[in-house]
Protein backbone atom coordinates (compact mmCIF):
# COMPACT_ATOMS: atom_id res chain seq x y z
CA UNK A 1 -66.68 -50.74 38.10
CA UNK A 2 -68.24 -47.81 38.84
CA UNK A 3 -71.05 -47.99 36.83
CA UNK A 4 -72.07 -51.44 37.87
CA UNK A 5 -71.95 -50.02 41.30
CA UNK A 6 -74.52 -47.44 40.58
CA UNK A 7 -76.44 -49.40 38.09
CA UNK A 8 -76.68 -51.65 41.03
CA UNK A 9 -77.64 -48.81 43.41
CA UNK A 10 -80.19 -47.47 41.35
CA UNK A 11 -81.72 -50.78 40.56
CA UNK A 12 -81.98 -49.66 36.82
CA UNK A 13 -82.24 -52.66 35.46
CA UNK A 14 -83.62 -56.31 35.64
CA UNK A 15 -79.87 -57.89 36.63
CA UNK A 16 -79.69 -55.14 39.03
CA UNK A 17 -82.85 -55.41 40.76
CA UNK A 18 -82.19 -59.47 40.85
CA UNK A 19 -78.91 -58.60 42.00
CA UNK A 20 -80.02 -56.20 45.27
CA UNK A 21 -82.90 -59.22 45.89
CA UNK A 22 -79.92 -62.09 46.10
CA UNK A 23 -78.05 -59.78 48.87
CA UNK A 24 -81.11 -58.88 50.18
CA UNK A 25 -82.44 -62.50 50.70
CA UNK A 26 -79.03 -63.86 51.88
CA UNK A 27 -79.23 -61.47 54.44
CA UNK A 28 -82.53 -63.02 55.17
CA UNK A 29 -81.50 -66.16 55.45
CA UNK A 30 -78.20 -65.02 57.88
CA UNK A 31 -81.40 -63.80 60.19
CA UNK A 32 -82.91 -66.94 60.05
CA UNK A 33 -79.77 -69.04 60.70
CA UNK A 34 -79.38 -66.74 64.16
CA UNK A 35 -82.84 -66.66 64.79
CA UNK A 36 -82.51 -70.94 64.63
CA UNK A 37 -79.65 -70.57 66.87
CA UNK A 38 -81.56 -68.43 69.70
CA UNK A 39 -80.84 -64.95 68.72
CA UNK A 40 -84.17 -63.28 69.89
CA UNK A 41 -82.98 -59.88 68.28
CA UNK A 42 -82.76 -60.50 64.56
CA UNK A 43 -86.94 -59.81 63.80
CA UNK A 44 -86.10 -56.39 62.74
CA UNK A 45 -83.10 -57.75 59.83
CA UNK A 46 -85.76 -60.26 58.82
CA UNK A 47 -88.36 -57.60 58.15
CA UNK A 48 -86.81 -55.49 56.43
CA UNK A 49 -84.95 -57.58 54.19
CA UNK A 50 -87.86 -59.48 53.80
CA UNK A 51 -90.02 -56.09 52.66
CA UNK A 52 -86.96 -54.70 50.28
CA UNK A 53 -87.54 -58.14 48.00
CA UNK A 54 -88.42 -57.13 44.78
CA UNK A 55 -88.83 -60.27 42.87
CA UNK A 56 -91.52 -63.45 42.79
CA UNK A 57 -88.98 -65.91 43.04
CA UNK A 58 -87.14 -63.97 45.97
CA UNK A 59 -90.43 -63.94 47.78
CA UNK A 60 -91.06 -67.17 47.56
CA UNK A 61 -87.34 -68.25 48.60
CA UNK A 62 -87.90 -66.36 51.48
CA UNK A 63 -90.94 -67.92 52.52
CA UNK A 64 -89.47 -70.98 52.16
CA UNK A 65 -86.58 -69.87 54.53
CA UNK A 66 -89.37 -69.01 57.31
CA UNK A 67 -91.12 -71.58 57.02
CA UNK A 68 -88.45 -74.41 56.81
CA UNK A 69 -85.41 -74.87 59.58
CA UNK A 70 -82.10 -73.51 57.83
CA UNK A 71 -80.71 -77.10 57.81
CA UNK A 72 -83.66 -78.04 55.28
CA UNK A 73 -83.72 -74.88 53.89
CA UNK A 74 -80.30 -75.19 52.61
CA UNK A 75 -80.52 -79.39 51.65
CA UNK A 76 -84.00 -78.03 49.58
CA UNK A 77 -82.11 -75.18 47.74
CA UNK A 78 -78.59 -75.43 47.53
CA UNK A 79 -78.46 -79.43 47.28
């Protein structure tokens, strides 16, 4: 377990860094969800998870989640 852990930490490899963008872009997407919900204090969270994304596909998930309400964003994506 410990391995993953620091494979995981050290973004070493493809899973990994795909790994680190899926936490990274849920967090995102928690932000949003508060933001939606009139939590004026969550710009920061968004940032910075938004800058840590790694991958295409994360980027473009995440503009999707900033540009759609969460309700869509979730009937779009998650079905």
């Amino acid at each position: 377990m410990r391995r993953v852990v620091e494979e995981y930490e050290a973004k070493g490899t493809p899973e990994a860094v795909v790994a680190r963008d899926a936490d990274k872009l849920e967090c995102l997407v928690q932000a949003v969800e508060y933001r939606a919900q009139g939590n004026t204090l969550v710009q920061d969270w968004i940032d910075t998870s938004l800058e840590s994304l790694k991958t295409a596909s994360a980027r473009e998930l995440a503009a999707a989640a900033l540009t759609m309400s969460p309700l869509e964003w979730r009937r779009t994506f998650l079905g």
